[in-house]
C-alpha atoms as a PDB file:
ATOM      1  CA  UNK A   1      -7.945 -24.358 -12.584  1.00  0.00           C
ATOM      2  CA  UNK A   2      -9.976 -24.361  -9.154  1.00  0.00           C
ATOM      3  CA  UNK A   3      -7.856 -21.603  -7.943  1.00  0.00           C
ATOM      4  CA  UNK A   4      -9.415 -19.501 -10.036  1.00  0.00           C
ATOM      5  CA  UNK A   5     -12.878 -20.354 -10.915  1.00  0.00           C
ATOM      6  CA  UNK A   6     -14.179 -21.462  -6.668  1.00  0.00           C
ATOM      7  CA  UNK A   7     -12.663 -17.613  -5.849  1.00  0.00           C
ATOM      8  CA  UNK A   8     -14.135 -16.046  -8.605  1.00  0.00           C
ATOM      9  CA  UNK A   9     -17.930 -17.733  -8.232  1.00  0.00           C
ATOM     10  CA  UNK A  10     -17.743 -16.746  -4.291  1.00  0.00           C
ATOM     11  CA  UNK A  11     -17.149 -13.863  -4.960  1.00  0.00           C
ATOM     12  CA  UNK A  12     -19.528 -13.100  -7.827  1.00  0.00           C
ATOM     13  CA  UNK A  13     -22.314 -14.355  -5.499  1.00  0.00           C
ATOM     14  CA  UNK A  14     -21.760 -12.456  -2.840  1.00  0.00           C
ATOM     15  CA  UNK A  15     -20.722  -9.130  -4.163  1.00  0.00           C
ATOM     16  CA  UNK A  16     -23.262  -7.502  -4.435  1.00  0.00           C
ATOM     17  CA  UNK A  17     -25.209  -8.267  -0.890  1.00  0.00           C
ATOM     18  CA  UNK A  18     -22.222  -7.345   0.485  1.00  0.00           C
ATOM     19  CA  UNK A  19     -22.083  -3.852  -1.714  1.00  0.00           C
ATOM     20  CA  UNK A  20     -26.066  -3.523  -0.857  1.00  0.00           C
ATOM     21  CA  UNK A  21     -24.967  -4.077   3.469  1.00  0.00           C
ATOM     22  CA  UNK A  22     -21.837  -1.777   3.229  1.00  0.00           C
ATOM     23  CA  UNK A  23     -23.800   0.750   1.229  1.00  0.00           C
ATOM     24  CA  UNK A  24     -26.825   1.599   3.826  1.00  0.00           C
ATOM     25  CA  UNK A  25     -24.430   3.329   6.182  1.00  0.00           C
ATOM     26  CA  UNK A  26     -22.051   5.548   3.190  1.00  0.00           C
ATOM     27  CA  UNK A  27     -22.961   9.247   3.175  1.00  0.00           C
ATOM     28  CA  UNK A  28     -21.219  11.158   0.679  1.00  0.00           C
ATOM     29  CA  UNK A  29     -20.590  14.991   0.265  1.00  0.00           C
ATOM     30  CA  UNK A  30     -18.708  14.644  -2.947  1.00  0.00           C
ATOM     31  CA  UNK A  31     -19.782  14.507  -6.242  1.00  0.00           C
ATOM     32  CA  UNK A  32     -19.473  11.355  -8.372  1.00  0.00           C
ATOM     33  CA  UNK A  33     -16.725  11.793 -10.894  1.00  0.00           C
ATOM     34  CA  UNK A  34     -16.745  11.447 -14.659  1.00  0.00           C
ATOM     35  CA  UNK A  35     -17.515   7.812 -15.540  1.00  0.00           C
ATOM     36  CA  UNK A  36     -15.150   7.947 -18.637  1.00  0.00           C
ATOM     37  CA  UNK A  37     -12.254   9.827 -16.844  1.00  0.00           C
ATOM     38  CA  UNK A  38     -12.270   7.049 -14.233  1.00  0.00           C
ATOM     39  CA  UNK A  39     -12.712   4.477 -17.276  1.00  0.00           C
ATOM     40  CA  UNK A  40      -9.713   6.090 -18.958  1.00  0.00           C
ATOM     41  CA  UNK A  41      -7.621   6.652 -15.635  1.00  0.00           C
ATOM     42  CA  UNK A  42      -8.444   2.456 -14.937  1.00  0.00           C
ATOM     43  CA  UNK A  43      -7.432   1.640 -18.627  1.00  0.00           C
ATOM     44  CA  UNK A  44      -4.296   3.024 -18.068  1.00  0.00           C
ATOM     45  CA  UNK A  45      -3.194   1.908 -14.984  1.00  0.00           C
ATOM     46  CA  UNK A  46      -4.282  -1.764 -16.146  1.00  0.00           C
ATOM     47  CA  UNK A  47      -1.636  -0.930 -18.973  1.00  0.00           C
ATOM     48  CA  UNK A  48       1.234  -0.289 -16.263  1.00  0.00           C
ATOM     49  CA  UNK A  49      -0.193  -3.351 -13.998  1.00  0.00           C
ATOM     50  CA  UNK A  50       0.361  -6.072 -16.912  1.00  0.00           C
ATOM     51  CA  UNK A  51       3.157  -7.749 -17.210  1.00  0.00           C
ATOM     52  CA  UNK A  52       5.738 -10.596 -18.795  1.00  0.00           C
ATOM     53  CA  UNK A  53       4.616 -12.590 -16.047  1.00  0.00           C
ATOM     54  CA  UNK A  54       7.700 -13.226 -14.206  1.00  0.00           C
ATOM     55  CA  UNK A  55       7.582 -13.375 -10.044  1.00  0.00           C
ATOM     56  CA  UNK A  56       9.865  -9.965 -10.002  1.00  0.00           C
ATOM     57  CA  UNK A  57       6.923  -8.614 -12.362  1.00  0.00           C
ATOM     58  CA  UNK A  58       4.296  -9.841 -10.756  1.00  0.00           C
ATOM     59  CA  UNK A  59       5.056  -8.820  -7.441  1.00  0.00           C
ATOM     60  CA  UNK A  60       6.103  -5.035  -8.424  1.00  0.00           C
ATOM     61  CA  UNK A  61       2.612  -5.401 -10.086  1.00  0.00           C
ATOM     62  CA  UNK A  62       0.819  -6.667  -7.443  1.00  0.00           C
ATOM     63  CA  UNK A  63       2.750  -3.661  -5.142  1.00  0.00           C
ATOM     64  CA  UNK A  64       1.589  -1.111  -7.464  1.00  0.00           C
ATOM     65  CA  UNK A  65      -2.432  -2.415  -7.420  1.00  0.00           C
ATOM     66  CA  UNK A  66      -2.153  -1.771  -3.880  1.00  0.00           C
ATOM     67  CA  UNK A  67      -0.745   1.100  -3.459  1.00  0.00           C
ATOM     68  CA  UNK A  68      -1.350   2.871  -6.287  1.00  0.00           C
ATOM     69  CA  UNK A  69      -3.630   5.759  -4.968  1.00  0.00           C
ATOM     70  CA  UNK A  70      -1.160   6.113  -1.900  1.00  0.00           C
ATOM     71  CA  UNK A  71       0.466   9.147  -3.454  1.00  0.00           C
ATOM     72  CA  UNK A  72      -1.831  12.251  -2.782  1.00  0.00           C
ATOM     73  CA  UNK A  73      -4.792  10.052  -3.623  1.00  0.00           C
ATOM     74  CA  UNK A  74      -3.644   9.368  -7.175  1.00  0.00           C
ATOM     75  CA  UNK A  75      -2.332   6.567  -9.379  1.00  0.00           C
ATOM     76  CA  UNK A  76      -0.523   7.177 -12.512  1.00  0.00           C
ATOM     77  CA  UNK A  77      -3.540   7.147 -14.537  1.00  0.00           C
ATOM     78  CA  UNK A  78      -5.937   9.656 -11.934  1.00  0.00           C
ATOM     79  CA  UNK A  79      -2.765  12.133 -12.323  1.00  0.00           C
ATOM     80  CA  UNK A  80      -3.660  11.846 -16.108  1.00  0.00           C
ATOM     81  CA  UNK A  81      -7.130  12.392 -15.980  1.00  0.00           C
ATOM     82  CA  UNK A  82      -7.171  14.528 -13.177  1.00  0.00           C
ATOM     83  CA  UNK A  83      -9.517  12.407 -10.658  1.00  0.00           C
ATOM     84  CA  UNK A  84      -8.486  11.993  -6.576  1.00  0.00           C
ATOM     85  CA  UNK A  85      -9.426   9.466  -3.993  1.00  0.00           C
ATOM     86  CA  UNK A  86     -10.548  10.728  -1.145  1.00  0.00           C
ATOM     87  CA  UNK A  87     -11.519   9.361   2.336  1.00  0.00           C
ATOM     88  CA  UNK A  88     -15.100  10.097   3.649  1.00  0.00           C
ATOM     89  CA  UNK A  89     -13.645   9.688   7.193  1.00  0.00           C
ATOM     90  CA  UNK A  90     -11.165  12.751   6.537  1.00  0.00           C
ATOM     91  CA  UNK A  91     -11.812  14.844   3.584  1.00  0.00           C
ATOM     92  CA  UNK A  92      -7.977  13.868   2.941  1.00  0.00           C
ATOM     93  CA  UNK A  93      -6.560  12.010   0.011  1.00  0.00           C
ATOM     94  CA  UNK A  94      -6.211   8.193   0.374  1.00  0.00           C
ATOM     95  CA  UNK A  95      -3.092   6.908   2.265  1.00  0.00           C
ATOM     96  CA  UNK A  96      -1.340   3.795   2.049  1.00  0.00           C
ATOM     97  CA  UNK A  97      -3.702   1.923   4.430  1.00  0.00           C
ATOM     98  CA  UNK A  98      -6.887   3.374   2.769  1.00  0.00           C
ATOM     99  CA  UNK A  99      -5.175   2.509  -0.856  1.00  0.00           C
ATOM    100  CA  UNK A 100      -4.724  -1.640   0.343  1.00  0.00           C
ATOM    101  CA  UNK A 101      -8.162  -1.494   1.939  1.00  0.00           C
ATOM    102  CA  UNK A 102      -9.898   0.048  -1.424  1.00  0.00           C
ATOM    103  CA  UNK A 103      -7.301  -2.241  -3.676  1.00  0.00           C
ATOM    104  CA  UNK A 104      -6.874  -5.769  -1.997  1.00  0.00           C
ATOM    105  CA  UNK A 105     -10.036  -6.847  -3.494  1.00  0.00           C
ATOM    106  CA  UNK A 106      -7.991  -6.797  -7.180  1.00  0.00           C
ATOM    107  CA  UNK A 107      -5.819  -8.903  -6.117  1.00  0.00           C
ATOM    108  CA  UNK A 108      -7.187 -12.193  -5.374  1.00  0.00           C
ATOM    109  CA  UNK A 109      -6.990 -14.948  -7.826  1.00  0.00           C
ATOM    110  CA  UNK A 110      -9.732 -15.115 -10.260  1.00  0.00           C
ATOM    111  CA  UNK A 111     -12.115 -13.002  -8.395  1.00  0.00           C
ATOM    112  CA  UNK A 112     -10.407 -10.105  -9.734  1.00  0.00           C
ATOM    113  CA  UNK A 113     -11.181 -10.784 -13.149  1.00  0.00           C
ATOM    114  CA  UNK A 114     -14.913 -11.185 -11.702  1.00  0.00           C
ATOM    115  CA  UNK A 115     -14.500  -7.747  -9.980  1.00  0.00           C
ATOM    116  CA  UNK A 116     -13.398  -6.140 -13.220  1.00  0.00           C
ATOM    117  CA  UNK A 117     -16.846  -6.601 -14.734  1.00  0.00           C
ATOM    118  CA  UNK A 118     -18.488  -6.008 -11.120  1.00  0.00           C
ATOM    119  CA  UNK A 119     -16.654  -3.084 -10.002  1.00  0.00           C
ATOM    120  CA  UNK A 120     -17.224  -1.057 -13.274  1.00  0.00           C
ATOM    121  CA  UNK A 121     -21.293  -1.969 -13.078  1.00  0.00           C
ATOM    122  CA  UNK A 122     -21.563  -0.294  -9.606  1.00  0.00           C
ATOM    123  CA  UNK A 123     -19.089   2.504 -10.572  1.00  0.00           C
ATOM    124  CA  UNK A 124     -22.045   2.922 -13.291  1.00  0.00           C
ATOM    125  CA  UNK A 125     -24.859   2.647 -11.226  1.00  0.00           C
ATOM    126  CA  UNK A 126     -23.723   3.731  -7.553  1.00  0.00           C
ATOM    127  CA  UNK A 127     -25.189   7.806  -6.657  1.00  0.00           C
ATOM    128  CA  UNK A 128     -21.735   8.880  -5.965  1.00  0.00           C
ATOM    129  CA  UNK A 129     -19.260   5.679  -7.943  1.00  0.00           C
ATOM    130  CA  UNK A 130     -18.395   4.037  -5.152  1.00  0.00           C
ATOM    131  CA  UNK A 131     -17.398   0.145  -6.144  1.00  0.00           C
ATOM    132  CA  UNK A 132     -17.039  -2.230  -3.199  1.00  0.00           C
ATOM    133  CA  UNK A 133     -13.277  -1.137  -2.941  1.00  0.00           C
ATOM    134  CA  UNK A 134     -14.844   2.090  -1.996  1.00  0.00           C
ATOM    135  CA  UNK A 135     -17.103   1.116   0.849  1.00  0.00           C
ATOM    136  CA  UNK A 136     -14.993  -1.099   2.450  1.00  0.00           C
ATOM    137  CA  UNK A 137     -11.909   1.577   2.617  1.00  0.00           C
ATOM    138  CA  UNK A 138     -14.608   4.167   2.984  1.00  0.00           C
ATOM    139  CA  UNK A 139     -13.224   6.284   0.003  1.00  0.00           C
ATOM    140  CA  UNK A 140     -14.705   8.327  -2.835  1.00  0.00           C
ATOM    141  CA  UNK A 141     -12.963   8.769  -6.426  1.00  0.00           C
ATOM    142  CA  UNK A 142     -13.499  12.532  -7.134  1.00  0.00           C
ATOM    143  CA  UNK A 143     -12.105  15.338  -9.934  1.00  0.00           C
ATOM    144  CA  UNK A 144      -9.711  17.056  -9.129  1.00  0.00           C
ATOM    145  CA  UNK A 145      -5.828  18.169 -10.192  1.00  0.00           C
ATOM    146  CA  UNK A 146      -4.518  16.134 -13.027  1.00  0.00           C
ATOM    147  CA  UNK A 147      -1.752  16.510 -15.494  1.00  0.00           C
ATOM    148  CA  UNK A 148      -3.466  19.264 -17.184  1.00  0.00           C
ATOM    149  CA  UNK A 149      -4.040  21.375 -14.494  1.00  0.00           C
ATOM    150  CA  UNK A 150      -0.579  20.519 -13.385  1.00  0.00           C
ATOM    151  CA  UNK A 151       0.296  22.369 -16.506  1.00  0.00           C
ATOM    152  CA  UNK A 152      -1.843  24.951 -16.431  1.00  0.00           C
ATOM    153  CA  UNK A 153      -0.822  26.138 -13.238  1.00  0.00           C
ATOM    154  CA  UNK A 154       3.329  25.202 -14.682  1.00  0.00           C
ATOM    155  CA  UNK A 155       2.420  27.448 -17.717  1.00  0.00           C
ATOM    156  CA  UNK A 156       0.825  30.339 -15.601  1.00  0.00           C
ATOM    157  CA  UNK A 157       3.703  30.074 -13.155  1.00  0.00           C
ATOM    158  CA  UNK A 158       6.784  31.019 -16.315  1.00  0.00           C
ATOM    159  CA  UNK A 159       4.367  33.626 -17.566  1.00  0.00           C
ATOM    160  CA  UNK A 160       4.643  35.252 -14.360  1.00  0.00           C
ATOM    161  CA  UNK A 161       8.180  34.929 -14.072  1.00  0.00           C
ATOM    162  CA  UNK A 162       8.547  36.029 -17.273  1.00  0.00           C
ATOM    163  CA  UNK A 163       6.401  39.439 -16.375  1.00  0.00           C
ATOM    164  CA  UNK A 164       8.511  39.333 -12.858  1.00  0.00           C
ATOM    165  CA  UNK A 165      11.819  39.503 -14.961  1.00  0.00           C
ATOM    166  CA  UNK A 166      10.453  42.354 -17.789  1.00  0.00           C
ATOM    167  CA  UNK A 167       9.083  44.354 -15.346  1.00  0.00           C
ATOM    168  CA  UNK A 168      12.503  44.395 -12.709  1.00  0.00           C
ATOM    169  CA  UNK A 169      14.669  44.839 -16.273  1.00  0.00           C
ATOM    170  CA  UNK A 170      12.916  47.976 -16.519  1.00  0.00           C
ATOM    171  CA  UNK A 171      13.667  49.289 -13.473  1.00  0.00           C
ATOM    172  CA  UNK A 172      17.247  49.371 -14.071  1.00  0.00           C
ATOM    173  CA  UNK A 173      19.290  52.470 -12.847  1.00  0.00           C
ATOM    174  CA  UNK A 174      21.328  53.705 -14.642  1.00  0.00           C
ATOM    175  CA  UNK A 175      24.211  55.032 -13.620  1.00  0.00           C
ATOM    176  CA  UNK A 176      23.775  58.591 -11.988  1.00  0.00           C
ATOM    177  CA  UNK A 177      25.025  61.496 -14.960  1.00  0.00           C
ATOM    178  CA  UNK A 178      27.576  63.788 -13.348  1.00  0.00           C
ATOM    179  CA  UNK A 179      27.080  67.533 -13.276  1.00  0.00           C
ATOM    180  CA  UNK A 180      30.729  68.067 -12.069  1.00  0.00           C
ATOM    181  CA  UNK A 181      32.789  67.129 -15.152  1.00  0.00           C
ATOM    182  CA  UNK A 182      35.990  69.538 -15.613  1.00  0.00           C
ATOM    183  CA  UNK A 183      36.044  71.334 -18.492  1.00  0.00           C
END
């Protein structure tokens, strides 16, 4: 019972003087993102993240809380709702270093039921939503291309095909009409 409750007081005390220290040095040119996009893109990689509870679980669980803004700066749930982490340092989206850095936090026993609660009040009331994940892997969540502009873009693409195939049917030749017939 320890294991979870001496983590998760530490680190309720000292979250947010640590968030206030790592936060006087974190210039952002980005906007902050939609609070319920990043709400609904958190939601549903928390639904992906819980398990039966066995080790093989846990530990594809635990894999997936880390790295799951390594691809392009998305996890499942930002590729729904269409948001990106990005790295302050770069401009780039996060990579598999900067996705442990900004995720390690969520996995240490009890505190990251602590940070839960924590993380989502600074989301709230940081300028740009930066939680302490953010600062310490110096990374922004931002909009940008989700599913839906994945189809969009999917959708525009077939229209144009479609044109490209009407408009190169009607350029058929047909076959030249000879003058020379015999009679």
């Amino acid at each position: 019972m320890w294991f979870f409750i001496l983590p998760a007081v530490v680190f309720a005390l000292a979250y947010f003087p640590i968030v206030t220290r790592l936060s006087s040095a974190l210039v952002s040119p980005y906007r902050k993102a939609d609070i319920t996009r990043r709400f609904c893109a958190a939601t549903t990689d928390g639904l992906i993240y819980s398990s039966s509870g066995r080790l093989l679980y846990l530990a594809a669980g635990a894999g997936y809380v880390l790295l799951r803004d390594a691809m392009r700066g998305q996890s499942i749930g930002k590729v729904v709702f269409g948001l990106v982490v990005v790295s302050l340092e770069t401009g780039r989206p996060a990579s598999i270093a900067t996705s442990v850095r900004r995720n390690a936090l969520l996995l240490l026993p009890g505190a990251n039921v602590v940070a839960i609660f924590l993380e989502g009040l600074t989301i709230l009331r940081d300028p740009q939503g930066q939680r302490l994940g953010d600062r310490l892997a110096q990374t922004q969540v931002v909009e940008g291309l989700g599913a839906k502009d994945l189809v969009k873009s999917f959708q525009d693409w077939l229209i144009g095909l479609g044109a490209d195939f009407r408009r190169a049917g009607g350029r058929r030749r047909r076959a030249p009409v000879r003058t020379d017939r015999a009679a």
